[in-house]
N, C-alpha and C. Protein backbone atom coordinates (compact mmCIF):
# COMPACT_ATOMS: atom_id res chain seq x y z
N UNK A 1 0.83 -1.18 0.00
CA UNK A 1 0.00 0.00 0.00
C UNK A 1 0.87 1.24 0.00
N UNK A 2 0.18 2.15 -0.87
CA UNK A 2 0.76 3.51 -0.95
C UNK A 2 0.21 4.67 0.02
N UNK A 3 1.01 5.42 0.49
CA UNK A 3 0.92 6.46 1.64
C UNK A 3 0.16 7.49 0.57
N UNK A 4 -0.98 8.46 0.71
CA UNK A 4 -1.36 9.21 0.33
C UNK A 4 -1.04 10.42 0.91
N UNK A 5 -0.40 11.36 -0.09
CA UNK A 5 0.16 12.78 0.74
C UNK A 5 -1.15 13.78 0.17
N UNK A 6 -1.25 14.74 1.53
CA UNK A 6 -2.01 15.92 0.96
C UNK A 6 -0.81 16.97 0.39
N UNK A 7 -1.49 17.91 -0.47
CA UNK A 7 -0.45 18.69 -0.52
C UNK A 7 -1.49 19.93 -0.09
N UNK A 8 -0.71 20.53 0.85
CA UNK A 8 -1.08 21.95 1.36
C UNK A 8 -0.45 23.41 1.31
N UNK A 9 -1.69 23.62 1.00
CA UNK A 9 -1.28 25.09 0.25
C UNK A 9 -1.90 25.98 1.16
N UNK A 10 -0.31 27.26 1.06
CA UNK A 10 -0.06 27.94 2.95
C UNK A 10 -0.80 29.24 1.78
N UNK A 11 -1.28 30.28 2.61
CA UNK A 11 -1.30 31.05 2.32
C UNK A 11 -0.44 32.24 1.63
N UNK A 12 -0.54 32.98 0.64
CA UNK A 12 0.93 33.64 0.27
C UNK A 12 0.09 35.56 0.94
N UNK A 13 1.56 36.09 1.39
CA UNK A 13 1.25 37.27 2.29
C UNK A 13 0.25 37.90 1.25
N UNK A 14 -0.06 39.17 1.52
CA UNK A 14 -1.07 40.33 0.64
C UNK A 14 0.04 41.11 0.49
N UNK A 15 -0.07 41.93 -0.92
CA UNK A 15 0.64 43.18 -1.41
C UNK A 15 1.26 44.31 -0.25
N UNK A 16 0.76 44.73 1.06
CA UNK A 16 0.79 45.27 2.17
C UNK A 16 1.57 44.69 3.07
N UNK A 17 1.55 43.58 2.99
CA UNK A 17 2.93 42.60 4.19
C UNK A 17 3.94 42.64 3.41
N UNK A 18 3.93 42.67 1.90
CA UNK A 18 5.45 42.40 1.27
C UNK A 18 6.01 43.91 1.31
N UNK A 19 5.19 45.13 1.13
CA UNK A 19 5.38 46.24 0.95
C UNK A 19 6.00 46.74 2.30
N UNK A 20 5.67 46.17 3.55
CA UNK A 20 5.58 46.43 4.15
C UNK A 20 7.45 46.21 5.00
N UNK A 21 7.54 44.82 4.56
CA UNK A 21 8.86 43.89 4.99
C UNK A 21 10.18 44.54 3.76
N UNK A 22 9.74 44.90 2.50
CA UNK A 22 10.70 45.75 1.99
C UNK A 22 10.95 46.91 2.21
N UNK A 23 9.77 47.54 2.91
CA UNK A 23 10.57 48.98 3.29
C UNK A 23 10.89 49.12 4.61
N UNK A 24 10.41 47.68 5.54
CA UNK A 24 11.52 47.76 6.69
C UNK A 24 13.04 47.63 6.60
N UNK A 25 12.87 46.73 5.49
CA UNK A 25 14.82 46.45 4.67
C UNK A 25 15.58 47.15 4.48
N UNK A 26 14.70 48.14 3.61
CA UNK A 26 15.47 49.20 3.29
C UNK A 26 16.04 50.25 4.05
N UNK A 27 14.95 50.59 5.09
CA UNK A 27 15.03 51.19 6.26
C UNK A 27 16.43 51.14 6.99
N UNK A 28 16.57 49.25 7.38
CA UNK A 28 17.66 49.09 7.68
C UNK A 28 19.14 48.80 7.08
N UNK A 29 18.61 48.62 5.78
CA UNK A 29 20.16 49.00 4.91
C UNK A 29 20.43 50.79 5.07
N UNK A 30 19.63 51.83 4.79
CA UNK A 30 19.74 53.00 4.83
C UNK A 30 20.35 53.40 5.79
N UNK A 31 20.00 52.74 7.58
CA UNK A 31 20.79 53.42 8.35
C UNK A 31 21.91 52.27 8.47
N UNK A 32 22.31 51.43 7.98
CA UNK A 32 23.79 50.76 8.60
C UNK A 32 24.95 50.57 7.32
N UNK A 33 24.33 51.05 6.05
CA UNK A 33 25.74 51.01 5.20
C UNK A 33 26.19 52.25 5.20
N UNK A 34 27.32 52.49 5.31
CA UNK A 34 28.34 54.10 5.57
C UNK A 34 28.31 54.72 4.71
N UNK A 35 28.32 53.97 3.20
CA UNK A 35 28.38 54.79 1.93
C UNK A 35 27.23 55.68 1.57
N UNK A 36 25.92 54.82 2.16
CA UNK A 36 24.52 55.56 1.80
C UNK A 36 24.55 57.61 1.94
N UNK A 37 25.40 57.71 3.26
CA UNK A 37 25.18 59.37 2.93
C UNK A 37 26.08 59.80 2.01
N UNK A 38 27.38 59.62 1.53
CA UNK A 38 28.10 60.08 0.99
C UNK A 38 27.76 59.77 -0.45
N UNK A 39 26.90 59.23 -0.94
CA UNK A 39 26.06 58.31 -2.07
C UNK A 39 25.12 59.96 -2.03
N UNK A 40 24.19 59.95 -0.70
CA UNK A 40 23.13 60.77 -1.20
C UNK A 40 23.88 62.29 -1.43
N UNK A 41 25.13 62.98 -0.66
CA UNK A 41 25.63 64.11 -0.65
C UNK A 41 26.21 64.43 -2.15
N UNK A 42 27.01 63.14 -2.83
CA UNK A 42 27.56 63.23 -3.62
C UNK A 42 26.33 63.62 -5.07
N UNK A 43 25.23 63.16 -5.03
CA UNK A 43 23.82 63.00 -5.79
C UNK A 43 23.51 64.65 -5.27
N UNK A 44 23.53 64.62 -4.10
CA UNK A 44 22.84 66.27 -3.90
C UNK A 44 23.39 67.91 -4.49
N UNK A 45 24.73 67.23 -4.38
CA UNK A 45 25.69 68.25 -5.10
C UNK A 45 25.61 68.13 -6.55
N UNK A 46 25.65 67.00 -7.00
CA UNK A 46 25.51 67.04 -8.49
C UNK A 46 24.46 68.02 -8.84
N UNK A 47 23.04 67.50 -8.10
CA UNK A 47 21.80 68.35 -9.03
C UNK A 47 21.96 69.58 -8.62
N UNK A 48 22.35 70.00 -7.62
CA UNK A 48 22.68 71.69 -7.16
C UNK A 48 23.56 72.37 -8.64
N UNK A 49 24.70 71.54 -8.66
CA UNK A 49 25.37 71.67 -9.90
C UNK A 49 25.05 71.94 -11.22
N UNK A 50 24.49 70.89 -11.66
CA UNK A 50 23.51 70.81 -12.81
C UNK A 50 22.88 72.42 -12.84
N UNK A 51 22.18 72.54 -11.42
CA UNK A 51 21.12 73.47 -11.45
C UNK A 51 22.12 75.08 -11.49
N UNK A 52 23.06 75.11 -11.27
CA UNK A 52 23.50 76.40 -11.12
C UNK A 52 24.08 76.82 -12.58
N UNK A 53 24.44 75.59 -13.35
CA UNK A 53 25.14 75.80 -15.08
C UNK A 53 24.23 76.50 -15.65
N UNK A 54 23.09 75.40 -15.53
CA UNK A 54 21.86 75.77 -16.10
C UNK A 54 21.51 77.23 -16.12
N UNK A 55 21.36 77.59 -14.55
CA UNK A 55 20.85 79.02 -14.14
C UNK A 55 21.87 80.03 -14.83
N UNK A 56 23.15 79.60 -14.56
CA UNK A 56 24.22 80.72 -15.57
C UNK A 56 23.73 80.97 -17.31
N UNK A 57 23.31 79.55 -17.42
CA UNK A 57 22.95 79.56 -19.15
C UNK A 57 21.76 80.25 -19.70
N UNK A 58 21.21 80.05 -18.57
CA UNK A 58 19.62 80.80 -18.80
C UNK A 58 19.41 82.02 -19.06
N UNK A 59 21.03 82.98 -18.74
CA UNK A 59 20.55 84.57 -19.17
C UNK A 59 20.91 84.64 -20.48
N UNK A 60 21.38 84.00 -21.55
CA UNK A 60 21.45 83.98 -22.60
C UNK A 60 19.69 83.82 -23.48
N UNK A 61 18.72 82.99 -22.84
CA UNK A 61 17.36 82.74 -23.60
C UNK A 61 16.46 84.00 -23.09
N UNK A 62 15.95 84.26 -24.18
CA UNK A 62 14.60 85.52 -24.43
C UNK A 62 13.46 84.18 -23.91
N UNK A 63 12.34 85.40 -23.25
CA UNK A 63 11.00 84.55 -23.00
C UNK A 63 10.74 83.75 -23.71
N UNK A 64 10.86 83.84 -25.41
CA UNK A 64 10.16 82.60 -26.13
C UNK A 64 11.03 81.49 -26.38
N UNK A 65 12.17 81.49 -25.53
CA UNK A 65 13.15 80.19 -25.86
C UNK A 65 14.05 80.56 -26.41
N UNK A 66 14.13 81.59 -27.63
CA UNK A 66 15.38 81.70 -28.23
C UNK A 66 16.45 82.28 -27.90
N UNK A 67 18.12 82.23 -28.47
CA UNK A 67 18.94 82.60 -27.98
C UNK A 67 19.32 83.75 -28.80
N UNK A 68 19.73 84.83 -27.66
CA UNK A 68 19.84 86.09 -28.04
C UNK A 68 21.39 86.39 -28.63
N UNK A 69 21.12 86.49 -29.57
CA UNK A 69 23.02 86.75 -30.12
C UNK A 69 23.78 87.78 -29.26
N UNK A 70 25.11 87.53 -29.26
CA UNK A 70 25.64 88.57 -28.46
C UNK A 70 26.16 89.62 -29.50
N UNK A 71 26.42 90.59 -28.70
CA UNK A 71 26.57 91.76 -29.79
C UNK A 71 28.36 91.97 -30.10
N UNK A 72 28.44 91.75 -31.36
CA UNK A 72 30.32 91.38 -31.31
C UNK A 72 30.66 93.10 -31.16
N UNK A 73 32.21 93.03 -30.56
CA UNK A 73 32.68 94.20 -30.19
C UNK A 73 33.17 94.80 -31.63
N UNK A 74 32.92 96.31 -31.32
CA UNK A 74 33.72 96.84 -32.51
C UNK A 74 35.06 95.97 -32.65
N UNK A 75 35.50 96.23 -32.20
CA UNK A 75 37.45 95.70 -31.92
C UNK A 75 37.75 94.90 -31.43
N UNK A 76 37.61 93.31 -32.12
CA UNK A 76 38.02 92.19 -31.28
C UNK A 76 39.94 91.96 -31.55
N UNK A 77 40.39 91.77 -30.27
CA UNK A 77 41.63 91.37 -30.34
C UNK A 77 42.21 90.27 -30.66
N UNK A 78 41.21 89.32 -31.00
CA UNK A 78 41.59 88.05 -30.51
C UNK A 78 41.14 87.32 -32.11
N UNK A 79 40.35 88.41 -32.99
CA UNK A 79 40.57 87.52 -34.15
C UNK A 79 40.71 88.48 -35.25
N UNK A 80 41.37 89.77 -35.23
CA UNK A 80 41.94 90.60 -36.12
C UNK A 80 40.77 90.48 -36.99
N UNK A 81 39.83 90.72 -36.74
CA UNK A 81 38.98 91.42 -38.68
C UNK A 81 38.40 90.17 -39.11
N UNK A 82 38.50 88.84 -38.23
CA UNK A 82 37.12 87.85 -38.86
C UNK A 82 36.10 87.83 -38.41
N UNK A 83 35.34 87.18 -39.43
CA UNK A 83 34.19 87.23 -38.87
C UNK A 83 33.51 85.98 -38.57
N UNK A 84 34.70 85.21 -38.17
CA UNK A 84 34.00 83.78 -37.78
C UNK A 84 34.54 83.59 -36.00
N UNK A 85 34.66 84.97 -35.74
CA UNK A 85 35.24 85.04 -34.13
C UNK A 85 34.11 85.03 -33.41
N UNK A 86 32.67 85.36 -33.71
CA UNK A 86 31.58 84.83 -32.97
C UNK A 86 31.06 84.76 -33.23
């Protein structure tokens, strides 16, 4: 004679227990790896960065987007009489 097995089937968690157990994880990777702030400082400076080029570049565009030519000097020194100096 053969042993008859049940097979039982456990419940699987809800969307809210898994959500729940990954952002305790994370939680605790966030406060115990060392690199995480120097990760987020190094990220924070970048977009500050980004953001300040940008802001320098921005006085060059007129309200509708376009870029305003600069006005060449009578007397450029730097390319004697061409006119491919700006």
């Amino acid at each position: 004679m053969s042993a008859a097995t049940l097979a039982v089937r456990t419940a699987e968690p809800g969307a809210a227990t898994v959500f729940a157990r990954a952002a305790s994880a994370e939680w605790v990777r966030l406060r115990t790896v060392r690199t995480t702030l120097w990760c987020l400082l190094a990220a924070t400076v970048t977009i500050v960065g980004i953001g300040v080029v940008m802001a320098f570049d921005a006085e060059n565009v007129t309200a509708t987007g376009d870029f305003r030519r600069r006005r060449r000097p009578e007397s450029s020194a730097c390319c004697w009489g061409s006119s491919r100096c700006w």
